[in-house]
N, C-alpha and C. Protein backbone atom coordinates (compact mmCIF):
# COMPACT_ATOMS: atom_id res chain seq x y z
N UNK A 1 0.85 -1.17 0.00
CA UNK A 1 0.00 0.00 0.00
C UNK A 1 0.90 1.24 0.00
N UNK A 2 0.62 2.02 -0.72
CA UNK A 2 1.40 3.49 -0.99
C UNK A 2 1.25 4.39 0.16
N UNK A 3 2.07 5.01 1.07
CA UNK A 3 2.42 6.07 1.92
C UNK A 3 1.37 7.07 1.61
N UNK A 4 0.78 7.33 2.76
CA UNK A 4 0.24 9.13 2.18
C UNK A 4 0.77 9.81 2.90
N UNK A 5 0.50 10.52 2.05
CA UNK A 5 1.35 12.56 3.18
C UNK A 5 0.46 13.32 3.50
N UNK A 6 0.46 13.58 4.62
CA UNK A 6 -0.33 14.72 5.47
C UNK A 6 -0.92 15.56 4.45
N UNK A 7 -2.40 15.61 4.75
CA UNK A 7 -2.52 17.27 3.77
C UNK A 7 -3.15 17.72 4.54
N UNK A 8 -3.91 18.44 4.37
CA UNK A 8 -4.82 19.77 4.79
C UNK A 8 -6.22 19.41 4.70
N UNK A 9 -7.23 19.84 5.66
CA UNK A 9 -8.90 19.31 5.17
C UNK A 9 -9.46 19.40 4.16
N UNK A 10 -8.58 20.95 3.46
CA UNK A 10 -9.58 21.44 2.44
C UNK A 10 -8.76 20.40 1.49
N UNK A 11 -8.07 20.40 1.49
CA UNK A 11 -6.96 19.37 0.27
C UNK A 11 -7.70 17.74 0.52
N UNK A 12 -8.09 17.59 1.35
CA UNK A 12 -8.82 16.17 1.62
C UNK A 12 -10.28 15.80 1.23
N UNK A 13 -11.01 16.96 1.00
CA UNK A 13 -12.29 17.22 0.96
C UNK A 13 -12.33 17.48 -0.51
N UNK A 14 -11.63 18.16 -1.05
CA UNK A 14 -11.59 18.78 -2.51
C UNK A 14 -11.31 17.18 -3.75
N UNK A 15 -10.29 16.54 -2.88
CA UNK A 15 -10.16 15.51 -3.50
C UNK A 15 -11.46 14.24 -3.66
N UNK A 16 -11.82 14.17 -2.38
CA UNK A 16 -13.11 13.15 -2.20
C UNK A 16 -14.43 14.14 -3.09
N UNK A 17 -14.14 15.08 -3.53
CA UNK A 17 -15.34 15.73 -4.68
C UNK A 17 -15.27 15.12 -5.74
N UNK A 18 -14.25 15.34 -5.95
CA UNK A 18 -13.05 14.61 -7.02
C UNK A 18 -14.25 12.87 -7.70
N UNK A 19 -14.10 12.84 -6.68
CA UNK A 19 -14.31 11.10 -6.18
C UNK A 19 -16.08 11.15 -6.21
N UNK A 20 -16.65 12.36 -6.52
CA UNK A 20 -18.08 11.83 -5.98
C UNK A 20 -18.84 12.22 -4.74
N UNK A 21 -17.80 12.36 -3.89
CA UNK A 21 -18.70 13.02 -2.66
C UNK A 21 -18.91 14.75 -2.75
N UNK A 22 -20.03 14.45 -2.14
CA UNK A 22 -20.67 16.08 -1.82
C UNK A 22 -20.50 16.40 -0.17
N UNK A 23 -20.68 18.09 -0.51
CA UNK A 23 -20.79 18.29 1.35
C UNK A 23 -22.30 18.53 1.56
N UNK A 24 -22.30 17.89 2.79
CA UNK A 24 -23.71 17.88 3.19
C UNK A 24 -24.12 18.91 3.93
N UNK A 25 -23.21 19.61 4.87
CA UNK A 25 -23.35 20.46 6.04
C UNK A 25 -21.76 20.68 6.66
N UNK A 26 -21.69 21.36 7.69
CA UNK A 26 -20.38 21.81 8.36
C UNK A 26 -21.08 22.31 9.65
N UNK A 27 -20.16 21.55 10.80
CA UNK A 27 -20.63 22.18 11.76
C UNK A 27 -19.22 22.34 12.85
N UNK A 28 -19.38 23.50 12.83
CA UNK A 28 -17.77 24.24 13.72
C UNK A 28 -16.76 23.90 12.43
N UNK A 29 -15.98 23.07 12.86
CA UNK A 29 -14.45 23.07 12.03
C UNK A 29 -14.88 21.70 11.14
N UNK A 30 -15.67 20.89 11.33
CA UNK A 30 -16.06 19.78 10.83
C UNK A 30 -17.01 19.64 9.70
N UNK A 31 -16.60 19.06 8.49
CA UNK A 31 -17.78 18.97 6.96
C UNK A 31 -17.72 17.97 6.87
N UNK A 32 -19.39 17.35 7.05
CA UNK A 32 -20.26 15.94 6.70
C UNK A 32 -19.95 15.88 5.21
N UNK A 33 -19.56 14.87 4.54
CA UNK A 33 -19.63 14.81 2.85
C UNK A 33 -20.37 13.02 2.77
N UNK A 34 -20.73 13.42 1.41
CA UNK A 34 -21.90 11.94 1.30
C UNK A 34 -21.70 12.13 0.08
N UNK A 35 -21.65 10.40 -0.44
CA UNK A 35 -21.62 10.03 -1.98
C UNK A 35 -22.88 8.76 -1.87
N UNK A 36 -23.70 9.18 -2.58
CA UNK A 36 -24.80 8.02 -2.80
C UNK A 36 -23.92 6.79 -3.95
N UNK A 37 -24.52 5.43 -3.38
CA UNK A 37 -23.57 4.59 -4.28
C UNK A 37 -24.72 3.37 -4.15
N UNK A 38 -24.56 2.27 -5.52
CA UNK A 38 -25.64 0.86 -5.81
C UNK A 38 -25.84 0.58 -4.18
N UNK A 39 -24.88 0.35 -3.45
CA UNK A 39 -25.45 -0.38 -2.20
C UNK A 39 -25.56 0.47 -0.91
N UNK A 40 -26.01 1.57 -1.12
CA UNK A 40 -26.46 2.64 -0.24
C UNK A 40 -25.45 4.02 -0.19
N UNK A 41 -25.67 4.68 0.59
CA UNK A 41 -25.13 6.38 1.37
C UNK A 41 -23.59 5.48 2.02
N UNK A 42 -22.69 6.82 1.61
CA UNK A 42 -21.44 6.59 1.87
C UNK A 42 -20.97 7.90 2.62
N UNK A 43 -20.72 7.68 4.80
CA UNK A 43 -20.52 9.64 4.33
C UNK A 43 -19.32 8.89 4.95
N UNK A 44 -19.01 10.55 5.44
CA UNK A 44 -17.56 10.99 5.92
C UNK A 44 -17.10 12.07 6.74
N UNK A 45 -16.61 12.46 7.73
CA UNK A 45 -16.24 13.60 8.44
C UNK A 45 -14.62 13.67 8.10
N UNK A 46 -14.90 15.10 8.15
CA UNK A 46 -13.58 16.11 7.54
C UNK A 46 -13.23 17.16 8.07
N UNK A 47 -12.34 17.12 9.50
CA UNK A 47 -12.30 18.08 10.46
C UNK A 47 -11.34 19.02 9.65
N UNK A 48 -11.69 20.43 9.43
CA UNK A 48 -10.63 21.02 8.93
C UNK A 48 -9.14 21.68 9.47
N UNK A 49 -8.33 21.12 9.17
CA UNK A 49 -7.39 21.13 9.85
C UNK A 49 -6.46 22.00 8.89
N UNK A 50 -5.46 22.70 9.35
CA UNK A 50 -4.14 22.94 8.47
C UNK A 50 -3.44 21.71 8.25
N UNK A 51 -3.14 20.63 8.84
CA UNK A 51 -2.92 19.53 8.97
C UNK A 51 -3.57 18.19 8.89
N UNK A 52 -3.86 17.28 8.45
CA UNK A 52 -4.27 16.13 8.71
C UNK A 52 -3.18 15.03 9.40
N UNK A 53 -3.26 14.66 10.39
CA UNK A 53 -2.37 13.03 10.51
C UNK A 53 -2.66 12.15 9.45
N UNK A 54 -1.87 11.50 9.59
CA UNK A 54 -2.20 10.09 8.22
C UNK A 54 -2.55 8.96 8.86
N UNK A 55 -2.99 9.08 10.37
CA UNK A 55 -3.81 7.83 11.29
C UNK A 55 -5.27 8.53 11.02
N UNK A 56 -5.21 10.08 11.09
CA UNK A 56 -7.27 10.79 10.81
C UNK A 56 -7.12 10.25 9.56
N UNK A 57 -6.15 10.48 8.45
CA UNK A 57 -6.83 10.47 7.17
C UNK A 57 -7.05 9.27 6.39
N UNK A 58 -6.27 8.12 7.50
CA UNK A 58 -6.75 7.11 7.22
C UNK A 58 -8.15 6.26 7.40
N UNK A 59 -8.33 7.10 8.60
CA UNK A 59 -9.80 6.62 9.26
C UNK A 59 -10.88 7.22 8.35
N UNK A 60 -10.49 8.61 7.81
CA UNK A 60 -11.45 9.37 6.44
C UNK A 60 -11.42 8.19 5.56
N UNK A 61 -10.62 7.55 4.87
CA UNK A 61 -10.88 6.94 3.92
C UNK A 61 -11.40 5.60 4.05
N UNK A 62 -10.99 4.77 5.18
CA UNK A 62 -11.77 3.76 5.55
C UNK A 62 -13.66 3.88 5.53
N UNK A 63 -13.61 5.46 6.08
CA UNK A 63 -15.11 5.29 6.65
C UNK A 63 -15.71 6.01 5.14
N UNK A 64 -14.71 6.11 4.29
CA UNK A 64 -15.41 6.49 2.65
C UNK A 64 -15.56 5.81 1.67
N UNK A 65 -14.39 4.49 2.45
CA UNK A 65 -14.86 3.47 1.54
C UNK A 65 -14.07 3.79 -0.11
N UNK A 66 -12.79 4.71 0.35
CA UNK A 66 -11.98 4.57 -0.69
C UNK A 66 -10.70 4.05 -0.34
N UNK A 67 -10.15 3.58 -1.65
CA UNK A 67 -8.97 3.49 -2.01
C UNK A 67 -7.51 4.65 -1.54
N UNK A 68 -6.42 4.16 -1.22
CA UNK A 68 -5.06 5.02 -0.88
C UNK A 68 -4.99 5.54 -2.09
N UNK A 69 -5.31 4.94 -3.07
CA UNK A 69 -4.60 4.92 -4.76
C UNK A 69 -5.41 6.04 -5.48
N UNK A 70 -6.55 5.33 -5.83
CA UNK A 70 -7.47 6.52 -6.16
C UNK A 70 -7.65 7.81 -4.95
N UNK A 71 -7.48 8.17 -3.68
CA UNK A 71 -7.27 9.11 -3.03
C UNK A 71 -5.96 10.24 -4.03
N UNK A 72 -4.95 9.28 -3.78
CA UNK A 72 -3.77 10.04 -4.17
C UNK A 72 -3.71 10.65 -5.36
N UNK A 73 -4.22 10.06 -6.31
CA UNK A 73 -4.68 10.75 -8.14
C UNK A 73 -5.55 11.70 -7.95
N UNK A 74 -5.96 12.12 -7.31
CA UNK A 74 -7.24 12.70 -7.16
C UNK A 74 -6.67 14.11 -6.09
N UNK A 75 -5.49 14.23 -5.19
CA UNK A 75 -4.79 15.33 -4.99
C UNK A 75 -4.53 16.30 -5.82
């Protein structure tokens, strides 16, 4: 599996658009995003950070149900 590098929320969020997801709402520093897909609603929280860890942004992509690979093309 390919390394990711820290980015930024908005850099994390912009990409999962990329990908299909929409924002649903924002509440404080945090944006709900949702991609409807064949076997139901796919969301995601996206605390905006200047920073992301790559343990949060891993847990973003688990709970989005994407790929490291397609994430990274999509930067």
């Amino acid at each position: 599996m390919p390394e990711l590098r820290s980015v930024s929320g908005e850099e994390a969020i912009k990409a999962l658009e990329h990908l299909g997801f929409r924002r649903v709402r924002q509440r404080g520093s945090h944006v709900i995003l949702k991609k409807s897909t064949p076997t139901g609603d796919v969301g995601c929280v996206v605390p905006l950070h200047k920073q992301l860890k790559v343990g949060t942004l891993h847990g973003i992509l688990k709970l989005a149900k994407v790929e490291v690979e397609d994430f990274q093309r999509n930067l």
